[in-house]
Protein backbone atom coordinates (compact mmCIF):
# COMPACT_ATOMS: atom_id res chain seq x y z
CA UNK A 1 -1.27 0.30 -26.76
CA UNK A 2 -3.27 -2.08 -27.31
CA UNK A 3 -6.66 -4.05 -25.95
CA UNK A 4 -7.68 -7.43 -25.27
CA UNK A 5 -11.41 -9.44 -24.52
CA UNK A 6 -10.11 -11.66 -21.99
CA UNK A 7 -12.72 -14.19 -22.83
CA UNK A 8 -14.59 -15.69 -25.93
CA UNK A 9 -18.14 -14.49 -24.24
CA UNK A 10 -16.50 -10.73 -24.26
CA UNK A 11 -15.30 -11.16 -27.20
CA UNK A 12 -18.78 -12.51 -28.38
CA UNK A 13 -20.50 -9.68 -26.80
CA UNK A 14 -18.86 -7.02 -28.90
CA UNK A 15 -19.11 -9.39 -32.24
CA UNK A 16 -22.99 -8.84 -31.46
CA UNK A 17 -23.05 -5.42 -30.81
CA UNK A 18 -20.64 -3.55 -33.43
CA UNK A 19 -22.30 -2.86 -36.85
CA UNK A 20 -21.67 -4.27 -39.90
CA UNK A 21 -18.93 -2.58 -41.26
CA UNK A 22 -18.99 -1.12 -45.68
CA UNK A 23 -16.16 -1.52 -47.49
CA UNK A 24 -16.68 -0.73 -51.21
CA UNK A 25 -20.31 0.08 -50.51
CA UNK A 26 -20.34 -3.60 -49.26
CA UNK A 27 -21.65 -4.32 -45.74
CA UNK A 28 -19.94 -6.90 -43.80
CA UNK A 29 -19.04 -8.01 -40.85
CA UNK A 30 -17.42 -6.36 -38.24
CA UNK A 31 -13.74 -7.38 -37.67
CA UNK A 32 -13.42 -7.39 -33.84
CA UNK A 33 -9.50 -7.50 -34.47
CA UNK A 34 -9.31 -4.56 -36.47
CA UNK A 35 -8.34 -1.41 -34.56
CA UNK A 36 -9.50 0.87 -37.03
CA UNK A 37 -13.19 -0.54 -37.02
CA UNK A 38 -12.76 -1.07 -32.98
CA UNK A 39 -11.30 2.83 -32.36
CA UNK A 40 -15.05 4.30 -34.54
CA UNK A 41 -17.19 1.80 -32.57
CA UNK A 42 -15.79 3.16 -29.28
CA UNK A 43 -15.78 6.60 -30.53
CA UNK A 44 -19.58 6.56 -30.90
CA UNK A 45 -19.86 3.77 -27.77
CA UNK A 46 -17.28 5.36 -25.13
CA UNK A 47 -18.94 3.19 -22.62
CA UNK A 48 -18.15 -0.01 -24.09
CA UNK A 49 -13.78 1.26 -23.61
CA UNK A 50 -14.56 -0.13 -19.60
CA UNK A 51 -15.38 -3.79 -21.41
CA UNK A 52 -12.26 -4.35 -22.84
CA UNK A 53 -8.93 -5.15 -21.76
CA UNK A 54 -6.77 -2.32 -22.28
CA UNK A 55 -2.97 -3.72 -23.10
CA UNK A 56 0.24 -1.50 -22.51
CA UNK A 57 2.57 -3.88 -25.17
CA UNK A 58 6.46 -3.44 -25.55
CA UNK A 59 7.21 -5.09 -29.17
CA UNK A 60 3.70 -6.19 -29.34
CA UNK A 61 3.84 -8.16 -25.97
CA UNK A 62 1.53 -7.26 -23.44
CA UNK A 63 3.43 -6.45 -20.37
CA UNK A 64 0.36 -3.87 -18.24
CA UNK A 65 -2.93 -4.24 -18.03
CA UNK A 66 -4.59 -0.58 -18.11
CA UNK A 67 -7.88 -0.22 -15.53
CA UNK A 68 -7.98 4.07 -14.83
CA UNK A 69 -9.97 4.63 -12.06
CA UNK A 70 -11.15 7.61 -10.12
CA UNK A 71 -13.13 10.10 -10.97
CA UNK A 72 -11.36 10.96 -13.97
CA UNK A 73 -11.29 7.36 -15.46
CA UNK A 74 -14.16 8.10 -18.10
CA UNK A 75 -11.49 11.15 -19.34
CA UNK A 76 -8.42 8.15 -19.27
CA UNK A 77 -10.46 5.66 -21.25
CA UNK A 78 -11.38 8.66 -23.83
CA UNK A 79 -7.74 8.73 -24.19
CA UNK A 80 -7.17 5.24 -24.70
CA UNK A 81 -9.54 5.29 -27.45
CA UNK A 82 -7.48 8.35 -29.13
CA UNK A 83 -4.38 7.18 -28.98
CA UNK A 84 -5.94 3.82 -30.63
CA UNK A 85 -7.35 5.73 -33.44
CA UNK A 86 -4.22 7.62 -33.97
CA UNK A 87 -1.91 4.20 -34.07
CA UNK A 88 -3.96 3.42 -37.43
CA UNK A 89 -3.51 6.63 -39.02
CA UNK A 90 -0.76 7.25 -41.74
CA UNK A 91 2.61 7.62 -40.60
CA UNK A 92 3.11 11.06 -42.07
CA UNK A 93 -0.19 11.88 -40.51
CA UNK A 94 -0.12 14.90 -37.45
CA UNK A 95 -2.51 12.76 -36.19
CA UNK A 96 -0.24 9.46 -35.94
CA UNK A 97 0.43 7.68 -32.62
CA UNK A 98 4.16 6.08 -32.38
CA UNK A 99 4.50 6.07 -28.20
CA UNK A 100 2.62 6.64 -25.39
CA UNK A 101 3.36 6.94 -21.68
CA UNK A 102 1.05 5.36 -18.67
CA UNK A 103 1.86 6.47 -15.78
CA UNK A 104 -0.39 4.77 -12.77
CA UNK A 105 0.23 2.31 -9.66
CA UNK A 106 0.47 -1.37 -9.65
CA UNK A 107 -2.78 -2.73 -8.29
CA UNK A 108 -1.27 -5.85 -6.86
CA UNK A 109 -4.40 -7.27 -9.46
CA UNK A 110 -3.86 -9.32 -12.15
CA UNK A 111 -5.94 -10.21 -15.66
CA UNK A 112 -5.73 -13.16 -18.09
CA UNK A 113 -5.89 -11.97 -21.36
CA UNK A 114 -7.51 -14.16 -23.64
CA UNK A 115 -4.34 -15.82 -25.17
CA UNK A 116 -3.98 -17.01 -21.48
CA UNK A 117 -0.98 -14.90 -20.40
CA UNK A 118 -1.67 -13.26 -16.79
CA UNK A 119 -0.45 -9.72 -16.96
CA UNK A 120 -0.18 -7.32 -13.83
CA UNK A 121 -2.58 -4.63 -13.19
CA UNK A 122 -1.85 -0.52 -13.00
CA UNK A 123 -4.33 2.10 -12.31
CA UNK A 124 -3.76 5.72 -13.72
CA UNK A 125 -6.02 7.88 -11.46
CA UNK A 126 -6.17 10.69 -13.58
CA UNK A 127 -4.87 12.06 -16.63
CA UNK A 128 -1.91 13.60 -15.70
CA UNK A 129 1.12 11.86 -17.71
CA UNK A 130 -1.00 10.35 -20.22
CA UNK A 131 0.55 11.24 -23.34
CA UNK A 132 1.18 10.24 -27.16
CA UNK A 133 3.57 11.22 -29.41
CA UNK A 134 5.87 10.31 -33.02
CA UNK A 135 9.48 10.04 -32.24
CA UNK A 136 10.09 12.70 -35.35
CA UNK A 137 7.63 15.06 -34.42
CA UNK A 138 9.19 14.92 -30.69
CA UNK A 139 12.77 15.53 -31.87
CA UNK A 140 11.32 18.41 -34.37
CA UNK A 141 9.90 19.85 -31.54
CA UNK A 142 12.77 19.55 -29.04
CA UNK A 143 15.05 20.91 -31.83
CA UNK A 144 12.81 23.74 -31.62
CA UNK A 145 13.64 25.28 -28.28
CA UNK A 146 17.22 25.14 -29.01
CA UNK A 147 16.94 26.34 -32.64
CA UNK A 148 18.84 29.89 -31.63
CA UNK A 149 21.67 28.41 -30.77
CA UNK A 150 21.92 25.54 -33.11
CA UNK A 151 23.26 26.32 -37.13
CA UNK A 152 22.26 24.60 -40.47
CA UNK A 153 25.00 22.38 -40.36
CA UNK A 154 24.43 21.12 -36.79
CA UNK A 155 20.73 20.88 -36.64
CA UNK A 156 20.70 17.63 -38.70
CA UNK A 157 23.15 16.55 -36.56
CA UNK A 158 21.25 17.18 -33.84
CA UNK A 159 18.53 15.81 -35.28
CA UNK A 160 20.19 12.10 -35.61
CA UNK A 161 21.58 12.08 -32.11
CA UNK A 162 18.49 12.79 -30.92
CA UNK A 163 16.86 10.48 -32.93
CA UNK A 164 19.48 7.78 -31.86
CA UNK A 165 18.90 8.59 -28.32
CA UNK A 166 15.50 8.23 -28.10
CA UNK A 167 15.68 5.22 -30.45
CA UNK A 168 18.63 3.69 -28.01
CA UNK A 169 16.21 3.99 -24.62
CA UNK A 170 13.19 2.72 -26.14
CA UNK A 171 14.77 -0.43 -27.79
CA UNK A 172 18.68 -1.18 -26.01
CA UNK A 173 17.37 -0.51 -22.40
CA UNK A 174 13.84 -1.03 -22.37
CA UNK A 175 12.21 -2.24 -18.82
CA UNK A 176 8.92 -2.58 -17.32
CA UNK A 177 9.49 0.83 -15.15
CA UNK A 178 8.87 -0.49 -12.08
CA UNK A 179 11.65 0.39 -10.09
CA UNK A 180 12.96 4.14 -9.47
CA UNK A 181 16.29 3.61 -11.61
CA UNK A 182 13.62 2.84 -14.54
CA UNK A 183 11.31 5.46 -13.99
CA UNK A 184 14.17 8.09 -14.28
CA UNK A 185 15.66 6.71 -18.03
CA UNK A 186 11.94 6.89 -19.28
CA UNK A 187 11.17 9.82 -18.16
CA UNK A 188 14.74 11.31 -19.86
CA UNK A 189 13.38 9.98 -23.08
CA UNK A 190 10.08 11.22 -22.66
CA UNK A 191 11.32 14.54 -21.43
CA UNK A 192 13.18 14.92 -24.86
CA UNK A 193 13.34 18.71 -24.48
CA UNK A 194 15.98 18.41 -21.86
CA UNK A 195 18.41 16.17 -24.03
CA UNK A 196 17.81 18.25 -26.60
CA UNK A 197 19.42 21.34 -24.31
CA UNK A 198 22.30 18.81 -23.72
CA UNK A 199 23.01 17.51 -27.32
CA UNK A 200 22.86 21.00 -28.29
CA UNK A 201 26.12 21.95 -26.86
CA UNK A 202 27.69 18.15 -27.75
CA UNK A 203 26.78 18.52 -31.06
CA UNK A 204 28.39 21.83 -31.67
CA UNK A 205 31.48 20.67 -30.88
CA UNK A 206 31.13 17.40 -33.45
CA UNK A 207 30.85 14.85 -30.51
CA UNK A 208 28.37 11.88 -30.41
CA UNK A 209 26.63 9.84 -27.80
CA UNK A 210 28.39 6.52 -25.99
CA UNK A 211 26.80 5.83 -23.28
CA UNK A 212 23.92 6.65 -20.93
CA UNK A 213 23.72 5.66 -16.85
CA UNK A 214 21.31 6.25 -14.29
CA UNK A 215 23.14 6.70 -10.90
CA UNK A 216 21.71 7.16 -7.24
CA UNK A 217 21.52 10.99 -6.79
CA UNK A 218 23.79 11.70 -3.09
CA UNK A 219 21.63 14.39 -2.04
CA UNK A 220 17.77 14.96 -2.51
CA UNK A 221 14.98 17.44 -1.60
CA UNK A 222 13.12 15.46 1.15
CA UNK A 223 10.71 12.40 1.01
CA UNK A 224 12.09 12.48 -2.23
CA UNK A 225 13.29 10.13 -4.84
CA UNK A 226 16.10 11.59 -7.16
CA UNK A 227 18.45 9.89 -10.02
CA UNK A 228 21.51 11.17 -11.82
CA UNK A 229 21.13 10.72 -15.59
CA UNK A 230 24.59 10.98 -17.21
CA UNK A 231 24.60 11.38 -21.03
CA UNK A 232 28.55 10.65 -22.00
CA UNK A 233 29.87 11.98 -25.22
CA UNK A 234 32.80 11.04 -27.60
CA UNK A 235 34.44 11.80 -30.20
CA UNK A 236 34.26 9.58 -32.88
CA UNK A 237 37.11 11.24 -35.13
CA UNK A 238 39.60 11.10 -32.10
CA UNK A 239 39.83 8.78 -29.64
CA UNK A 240 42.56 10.63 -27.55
CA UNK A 241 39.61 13.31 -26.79
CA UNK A 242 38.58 13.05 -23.26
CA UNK A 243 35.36 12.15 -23.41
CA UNK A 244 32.16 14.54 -22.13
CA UNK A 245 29.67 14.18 -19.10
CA UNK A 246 26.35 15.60 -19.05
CA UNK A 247 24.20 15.39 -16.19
CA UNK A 248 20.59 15.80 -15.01
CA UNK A 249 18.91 15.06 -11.96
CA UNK A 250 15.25 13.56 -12.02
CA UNK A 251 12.85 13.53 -8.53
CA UNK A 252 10.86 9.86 -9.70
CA UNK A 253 8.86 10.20 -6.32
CA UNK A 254 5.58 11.11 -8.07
CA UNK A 255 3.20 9.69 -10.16
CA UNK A 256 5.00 12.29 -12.85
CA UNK A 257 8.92 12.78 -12.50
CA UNK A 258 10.30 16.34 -12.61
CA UNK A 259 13.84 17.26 -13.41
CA UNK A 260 16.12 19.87 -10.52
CA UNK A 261 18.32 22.14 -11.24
CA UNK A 262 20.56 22.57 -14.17
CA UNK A 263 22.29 20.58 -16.61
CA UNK A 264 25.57 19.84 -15.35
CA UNK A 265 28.80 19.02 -17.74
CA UNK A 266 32.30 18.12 -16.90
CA UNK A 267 35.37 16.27 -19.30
């Protein structure tokens, strides 16, 4: 996450209005550029969060621009500002912000940011979907609901695969999750608690992940929109194994995507 002034008379604007800023008992300037300073001004100013450019980034490029709308868009821009605050905290802090997820509709609007790169326009109408989250603190607590069945030696097992699966969506197949197909792999890494079910039974049986592939799902509730995600294991101490499928089905024709069924597995 991140935000933008689109101009140098916006960016002006807020260079006039934030406070000087004490470090060391020393006043100066405010640093417009500094999230930390920007994240307490808005705090006290939530108002002024409509005046910026809010920026959904993927490796620090700006790929969305964020406008909620609705009557819940005072509660979305709130949000923005928290999840601001929280990327500036310590990384060992509860409070630290790693991820988020945006869910909202392409406008068909676009914004120049002030760089000069035109970025496309989505509107979250509420706040449903709008979260945060640290990839450890995600895997600690998707380890969590599977903790009966999982022993010492396998939950730090556990813990890397799911580390490495989470780490393997967000970096090998990242995408702009526009189309359905895209939709359905973010929301399987978002929705770590049903991998976790999944690597739970892998794991046990000393297997790790190879591959994951989002299929067409050949039947679906309908007016609906639903993927196959197939999680395929191996074993990495013998080749000759036949290799394991795992696979959940995810309904993408909402604003927020919901899993059916079970988790199905097959050699």
């Amino acid at each position: 996450l991140g935000y933008d002034f689109g101009s140098e008379a916006r960016r002006d604007s807020f260079k006039q209005l934030m406070p000087a800023y004490e470090i060391d008992n020393t006043a100066v300037p405010a640093n417009l550029y500094d999230a930390r300073q920007m994240a307490d001004y808005l705090e006290q100013n939530p108002s002024e969060a409509k005046s910026l450019v809010w920026t959904l980034n993927l490796e620090l490029t700006p790929i969305y621009a964020i406008e909620p709308v609705g009557a819940f868009g005072r509660d979305a821009y709130g949000l923005l500002q928290e999840f601001l605050a929280g990327q500036v905290e310590a990384e060992d802090s509860e409070d630290y912000v790693e991820r988020v997820s945006i869910p909202g509709v392409l406008s068909g609007k676009t914004v120049k940011l002030f760089s000069g790169q035109v970025v496309p326009v989505i509107e979250p109408h509420n706040t449903r979907g709008i979260y945060s989250w640290k990839v450890n603190t995600l895997v600690t607590a998707a380890l969590e609901t599977v903790r009966a069945t999982a022993t010492e030696a396998t939950e730090e097992t556990m813990r890397r695969t799911l580390g490495s699966f989470l780490n393997r969506i967000y970096y090998d197949l990242r995408n702009l999750g526009t189309t359905s197909q895209d939709r359905a792999l973010n929301f399987a890494a978002t929705n770590a608690f049903q991998a976790a079910s999944t690597f739970a039974a892998a794991v046990a049986t000393g297997m790790e992940l190879d591959s994951i592939t989002v299929e067409k799902s050949p039947f679906c509730r309908l007016d609906s929109d639903c993927w196959d995600v197939k999680l395929k294991f191996f074993d990495p101490e013998n080749s000759r194994r036949a290799k394991k499928v795992y696979r959940f089905t995810i309904d993408v024709s909402d604003t927020i995507p919901v899993t059916l069924g079970e988790v199905r597995s097959w050699s």
